[in-house]
N, C-alpha and C. Protein backbone atom coordinates (compact mmCIF):
# COMPACT_ATOMS: atom_id res chain seq x y z
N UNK A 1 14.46 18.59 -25.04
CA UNK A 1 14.09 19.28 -26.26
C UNK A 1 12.57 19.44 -26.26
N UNK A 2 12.23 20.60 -26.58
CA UNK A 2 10.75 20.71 -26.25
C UNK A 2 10.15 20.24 -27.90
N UNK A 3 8.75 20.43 -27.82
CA UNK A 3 8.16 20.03 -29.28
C UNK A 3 8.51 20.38 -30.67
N UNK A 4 8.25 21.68 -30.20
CA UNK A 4 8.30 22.89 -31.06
C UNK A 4 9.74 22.92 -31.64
N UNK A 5 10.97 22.76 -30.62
CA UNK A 5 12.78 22.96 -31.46
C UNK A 5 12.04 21.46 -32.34
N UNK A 6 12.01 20.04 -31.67
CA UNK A 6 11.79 18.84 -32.52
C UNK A 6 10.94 19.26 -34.13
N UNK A 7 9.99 19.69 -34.27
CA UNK A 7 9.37 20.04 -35.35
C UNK A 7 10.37 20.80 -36.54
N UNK A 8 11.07 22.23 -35.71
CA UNK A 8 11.72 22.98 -36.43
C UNK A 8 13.21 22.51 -36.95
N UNK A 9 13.07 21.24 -35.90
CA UNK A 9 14.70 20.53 -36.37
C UNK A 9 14.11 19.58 -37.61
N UNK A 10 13.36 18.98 -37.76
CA UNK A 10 12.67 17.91 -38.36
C UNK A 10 12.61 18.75 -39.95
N UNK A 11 11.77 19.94 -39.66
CA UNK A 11 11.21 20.71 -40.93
C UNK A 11 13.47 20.97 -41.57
N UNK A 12 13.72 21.69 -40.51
CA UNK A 12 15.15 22.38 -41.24
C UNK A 12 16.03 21.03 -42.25
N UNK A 13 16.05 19.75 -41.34
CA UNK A 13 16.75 18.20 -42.06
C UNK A 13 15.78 17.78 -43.32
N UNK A 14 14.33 17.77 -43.24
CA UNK A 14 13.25 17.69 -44.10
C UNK A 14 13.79 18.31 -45.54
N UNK A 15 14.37 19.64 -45.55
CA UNK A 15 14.39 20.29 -46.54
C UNK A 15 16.09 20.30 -47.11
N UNK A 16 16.73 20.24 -46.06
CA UNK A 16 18.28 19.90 -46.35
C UNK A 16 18.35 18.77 -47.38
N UNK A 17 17.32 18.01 -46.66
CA UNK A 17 17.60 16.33 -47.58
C UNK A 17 16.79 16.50 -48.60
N UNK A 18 15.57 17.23 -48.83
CA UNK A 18 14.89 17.55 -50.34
C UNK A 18 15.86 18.14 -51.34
N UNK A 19 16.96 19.21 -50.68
CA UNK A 19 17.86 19.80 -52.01
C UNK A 19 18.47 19.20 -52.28
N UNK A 20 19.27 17.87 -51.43
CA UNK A 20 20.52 17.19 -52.01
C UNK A 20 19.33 16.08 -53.02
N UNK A 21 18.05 15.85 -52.81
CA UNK A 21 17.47 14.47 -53.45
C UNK A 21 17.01 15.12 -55.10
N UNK A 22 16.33 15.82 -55.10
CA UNK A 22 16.09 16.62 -55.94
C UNK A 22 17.16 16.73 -57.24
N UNK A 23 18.23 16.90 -56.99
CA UNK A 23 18.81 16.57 -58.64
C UNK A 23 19.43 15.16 -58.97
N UNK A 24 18.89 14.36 -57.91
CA UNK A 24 19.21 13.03 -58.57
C UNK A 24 18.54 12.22 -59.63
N UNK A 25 19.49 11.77 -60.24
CA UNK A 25 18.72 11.14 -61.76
C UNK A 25 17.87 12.27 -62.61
N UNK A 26 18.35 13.21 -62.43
CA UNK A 26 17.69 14.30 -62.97
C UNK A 26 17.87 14.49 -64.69
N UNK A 27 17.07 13.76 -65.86
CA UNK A 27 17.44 14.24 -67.09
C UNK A 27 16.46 15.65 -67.14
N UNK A 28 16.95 16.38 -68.14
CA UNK A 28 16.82 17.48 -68.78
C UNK A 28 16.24 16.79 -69.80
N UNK A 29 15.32 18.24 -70.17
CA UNK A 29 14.79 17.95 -71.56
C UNK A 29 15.95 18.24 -73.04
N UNK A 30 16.80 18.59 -72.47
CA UNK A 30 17.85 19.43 -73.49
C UNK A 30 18.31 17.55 -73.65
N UNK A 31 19.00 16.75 -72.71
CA UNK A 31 19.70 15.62 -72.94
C UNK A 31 18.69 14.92 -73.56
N UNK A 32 17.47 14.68 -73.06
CA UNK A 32 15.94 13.79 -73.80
C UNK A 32 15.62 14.32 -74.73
N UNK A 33 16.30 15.40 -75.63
CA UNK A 33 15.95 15.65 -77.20
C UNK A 33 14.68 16.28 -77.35
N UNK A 34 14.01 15.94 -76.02
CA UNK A 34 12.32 16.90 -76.63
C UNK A 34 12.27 18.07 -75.63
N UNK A 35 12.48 18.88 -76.46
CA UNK A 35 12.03 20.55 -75.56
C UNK A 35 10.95 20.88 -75.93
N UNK A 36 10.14 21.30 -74.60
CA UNK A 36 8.57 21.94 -74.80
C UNK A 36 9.33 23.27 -75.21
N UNK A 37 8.40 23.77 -76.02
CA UNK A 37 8.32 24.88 -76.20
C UNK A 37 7.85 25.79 -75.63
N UNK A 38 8.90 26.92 -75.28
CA UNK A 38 8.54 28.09 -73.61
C UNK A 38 9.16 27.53 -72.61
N UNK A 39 10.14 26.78 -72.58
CA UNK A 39 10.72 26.47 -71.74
C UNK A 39 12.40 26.29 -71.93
N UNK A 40 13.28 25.97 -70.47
CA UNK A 40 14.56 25.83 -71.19
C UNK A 40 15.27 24.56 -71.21
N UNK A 41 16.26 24.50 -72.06
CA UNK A 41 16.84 22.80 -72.78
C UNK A 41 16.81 22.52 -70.96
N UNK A 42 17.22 23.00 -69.85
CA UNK A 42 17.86 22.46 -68.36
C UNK A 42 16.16 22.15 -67.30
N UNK A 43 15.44 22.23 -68.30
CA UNK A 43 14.21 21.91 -66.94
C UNK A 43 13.75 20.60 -67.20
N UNK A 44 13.37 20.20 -66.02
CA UNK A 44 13.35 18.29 -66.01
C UNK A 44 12.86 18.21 -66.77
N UNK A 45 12.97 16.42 -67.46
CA UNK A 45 12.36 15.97 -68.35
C UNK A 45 10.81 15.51 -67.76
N UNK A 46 10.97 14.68 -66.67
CA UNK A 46 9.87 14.19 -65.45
C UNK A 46 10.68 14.16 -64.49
N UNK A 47 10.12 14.85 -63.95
CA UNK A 47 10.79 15.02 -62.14
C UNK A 47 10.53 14.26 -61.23
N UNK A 48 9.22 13.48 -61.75
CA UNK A 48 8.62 12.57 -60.34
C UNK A 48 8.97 12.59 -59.07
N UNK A 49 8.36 14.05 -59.19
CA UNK A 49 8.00 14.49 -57.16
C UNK A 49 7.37 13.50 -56.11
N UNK A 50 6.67 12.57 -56.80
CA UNK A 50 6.19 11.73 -55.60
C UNK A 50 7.44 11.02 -54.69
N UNK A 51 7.72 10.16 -55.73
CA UNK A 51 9.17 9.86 -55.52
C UNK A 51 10.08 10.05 -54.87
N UNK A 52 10.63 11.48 -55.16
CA UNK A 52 11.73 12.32 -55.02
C UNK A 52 10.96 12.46 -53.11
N UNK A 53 9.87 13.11 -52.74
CA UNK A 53 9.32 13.25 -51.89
C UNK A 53 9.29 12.45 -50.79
N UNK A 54 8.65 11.00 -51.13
CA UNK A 54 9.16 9.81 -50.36
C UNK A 54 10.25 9.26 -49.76
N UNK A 55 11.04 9.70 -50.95
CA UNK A 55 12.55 9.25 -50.30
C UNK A 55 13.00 10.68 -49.44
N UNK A 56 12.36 11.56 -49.26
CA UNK A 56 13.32 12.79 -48.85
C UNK A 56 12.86 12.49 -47.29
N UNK A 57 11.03 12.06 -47.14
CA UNK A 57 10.67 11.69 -45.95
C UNK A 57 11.41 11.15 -45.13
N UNK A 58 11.41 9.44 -45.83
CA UNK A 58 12.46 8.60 -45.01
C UNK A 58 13.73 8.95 -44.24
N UNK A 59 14.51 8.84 -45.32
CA UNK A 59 15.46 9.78 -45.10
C UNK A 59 15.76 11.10 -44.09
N UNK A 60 15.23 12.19 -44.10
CA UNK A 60 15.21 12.88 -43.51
C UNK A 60 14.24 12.29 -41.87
N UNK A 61 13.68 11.77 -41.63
CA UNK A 61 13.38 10.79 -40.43
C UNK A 61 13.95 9.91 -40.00
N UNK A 62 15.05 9.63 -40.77
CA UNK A 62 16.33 8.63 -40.22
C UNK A 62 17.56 9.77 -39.46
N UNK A 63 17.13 10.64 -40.34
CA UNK A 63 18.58 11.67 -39.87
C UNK A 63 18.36 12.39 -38.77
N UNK A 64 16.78 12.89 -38.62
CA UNK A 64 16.18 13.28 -37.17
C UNK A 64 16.05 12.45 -36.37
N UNK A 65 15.91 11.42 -36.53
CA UNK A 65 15.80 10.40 -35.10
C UNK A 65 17.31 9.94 -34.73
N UNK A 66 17.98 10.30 -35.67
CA UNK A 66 19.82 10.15 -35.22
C UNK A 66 20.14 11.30 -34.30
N UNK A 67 19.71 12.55 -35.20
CA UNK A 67 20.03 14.04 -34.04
C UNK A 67 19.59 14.21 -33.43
N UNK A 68 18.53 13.83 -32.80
CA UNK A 68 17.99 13.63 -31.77
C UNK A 68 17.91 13.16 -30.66
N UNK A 69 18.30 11.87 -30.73
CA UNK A 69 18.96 10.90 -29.91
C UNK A 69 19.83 11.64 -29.19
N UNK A 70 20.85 12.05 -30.68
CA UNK A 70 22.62 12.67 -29.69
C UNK A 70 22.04 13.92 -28.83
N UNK A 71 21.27 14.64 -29.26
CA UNK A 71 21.11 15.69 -28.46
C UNK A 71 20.53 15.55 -27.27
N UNK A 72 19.25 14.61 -27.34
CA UNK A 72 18.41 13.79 -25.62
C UNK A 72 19.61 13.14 -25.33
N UNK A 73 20.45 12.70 -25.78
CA UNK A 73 21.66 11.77 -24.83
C UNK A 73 22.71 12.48 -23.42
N UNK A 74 22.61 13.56 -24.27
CA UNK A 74 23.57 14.68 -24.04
C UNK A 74 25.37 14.50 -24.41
N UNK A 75 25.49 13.63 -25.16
CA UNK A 75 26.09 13.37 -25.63
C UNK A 75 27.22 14.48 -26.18
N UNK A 76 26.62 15.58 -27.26
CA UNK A 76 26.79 16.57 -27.58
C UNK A 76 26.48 17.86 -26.96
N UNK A 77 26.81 18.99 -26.48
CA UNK A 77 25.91 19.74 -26.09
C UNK A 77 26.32 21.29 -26.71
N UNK A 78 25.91 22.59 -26.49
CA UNK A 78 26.32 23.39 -26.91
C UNK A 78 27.70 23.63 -26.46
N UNK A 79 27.78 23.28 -25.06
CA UNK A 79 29.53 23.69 -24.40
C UNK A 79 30.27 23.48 -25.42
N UNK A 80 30.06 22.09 -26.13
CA UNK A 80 31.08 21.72 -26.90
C UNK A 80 31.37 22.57 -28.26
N UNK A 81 30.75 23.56 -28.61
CA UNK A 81 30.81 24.04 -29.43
C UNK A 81 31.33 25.74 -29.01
N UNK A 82 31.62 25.85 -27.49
CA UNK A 82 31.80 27.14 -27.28
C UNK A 82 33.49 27.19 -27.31
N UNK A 83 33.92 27.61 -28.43
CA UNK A 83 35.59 27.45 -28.43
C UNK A 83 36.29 28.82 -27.90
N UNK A 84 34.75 29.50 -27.56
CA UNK A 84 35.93 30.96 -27.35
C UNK A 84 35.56 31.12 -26.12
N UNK A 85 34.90 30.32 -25.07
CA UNK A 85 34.55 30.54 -23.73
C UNK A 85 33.92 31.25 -23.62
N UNK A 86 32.84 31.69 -24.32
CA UNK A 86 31.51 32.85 -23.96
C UNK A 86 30.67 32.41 -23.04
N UNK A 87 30.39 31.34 -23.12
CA UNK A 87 29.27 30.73 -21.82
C UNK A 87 29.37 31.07 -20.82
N UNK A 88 28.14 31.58 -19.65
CA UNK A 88 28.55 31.21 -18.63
C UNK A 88 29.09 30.27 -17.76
N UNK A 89 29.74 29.70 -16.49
CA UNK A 89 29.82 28.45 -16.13
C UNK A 89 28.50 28.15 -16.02
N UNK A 90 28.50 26.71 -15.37
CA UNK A 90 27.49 26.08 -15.34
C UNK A 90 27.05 25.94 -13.50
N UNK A 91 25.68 26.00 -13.65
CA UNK A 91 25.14 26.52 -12.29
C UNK A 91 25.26 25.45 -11.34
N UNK A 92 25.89 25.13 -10.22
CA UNK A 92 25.94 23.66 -9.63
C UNK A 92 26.89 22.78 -10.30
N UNK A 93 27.63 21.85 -9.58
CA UNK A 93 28.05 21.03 -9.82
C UNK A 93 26.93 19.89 -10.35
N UNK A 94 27.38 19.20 -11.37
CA UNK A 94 26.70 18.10 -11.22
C UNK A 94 26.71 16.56 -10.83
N UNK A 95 25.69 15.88 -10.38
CA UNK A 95 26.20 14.76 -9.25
C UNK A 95 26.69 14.64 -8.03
N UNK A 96 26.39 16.30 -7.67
CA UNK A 96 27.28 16.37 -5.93
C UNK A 96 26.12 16.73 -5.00
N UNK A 97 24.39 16.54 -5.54
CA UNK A 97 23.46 16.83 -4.72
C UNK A 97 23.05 17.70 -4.59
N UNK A 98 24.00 18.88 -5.29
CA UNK A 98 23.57 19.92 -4.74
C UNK A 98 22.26 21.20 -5.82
């Protein structure tokens, strides 16, 4: 895996795991009884982005250093995902030297 897929895999899990973190524990100002005015009853009460942020880090750096692994392992590879046989074969045997 070169740098650059690692980064773009990192950024794509980074943000996967920000949308699922993001409405957790989430009150509304509509449920907390105080609505600013110009705004609507459904927008956070305190969102505490730092927070929310930190944990999305972790997290999402636990989940890249998991997919990562499987993919440097080779564990997984695209073949396995080719169900309709589009691939070409594969060039050489492998393990026969050649």
């Amino acid at each position: 895996m070169a740098i650059t897929s690692a980064i773009v895999l990192y950024a794509v899990i980074w943000f996967l795991t920000l949308f699922v973190v993001l409405p957790m524990r989430l009150v509304t100002q509509g449920e907390a009884g105080h609505v600013v005015p110009g705004t609507p009853e459904g927008a956070p009460e305190g969102a505490v982005m730092a927070r929310k942020l930190r944990l999305t880090t972790i997290v999402a750096t636990l989940l890249w250093a998991v997919v990562t692994a499987v993919i440097l392992s080779g564990v997984i590879s695209v073949r396995d995902f080719d169900v309709m046989n589009r691939l070409p074969p594969e060039s050489g045997a492998r393990g026969t030297g050649e």
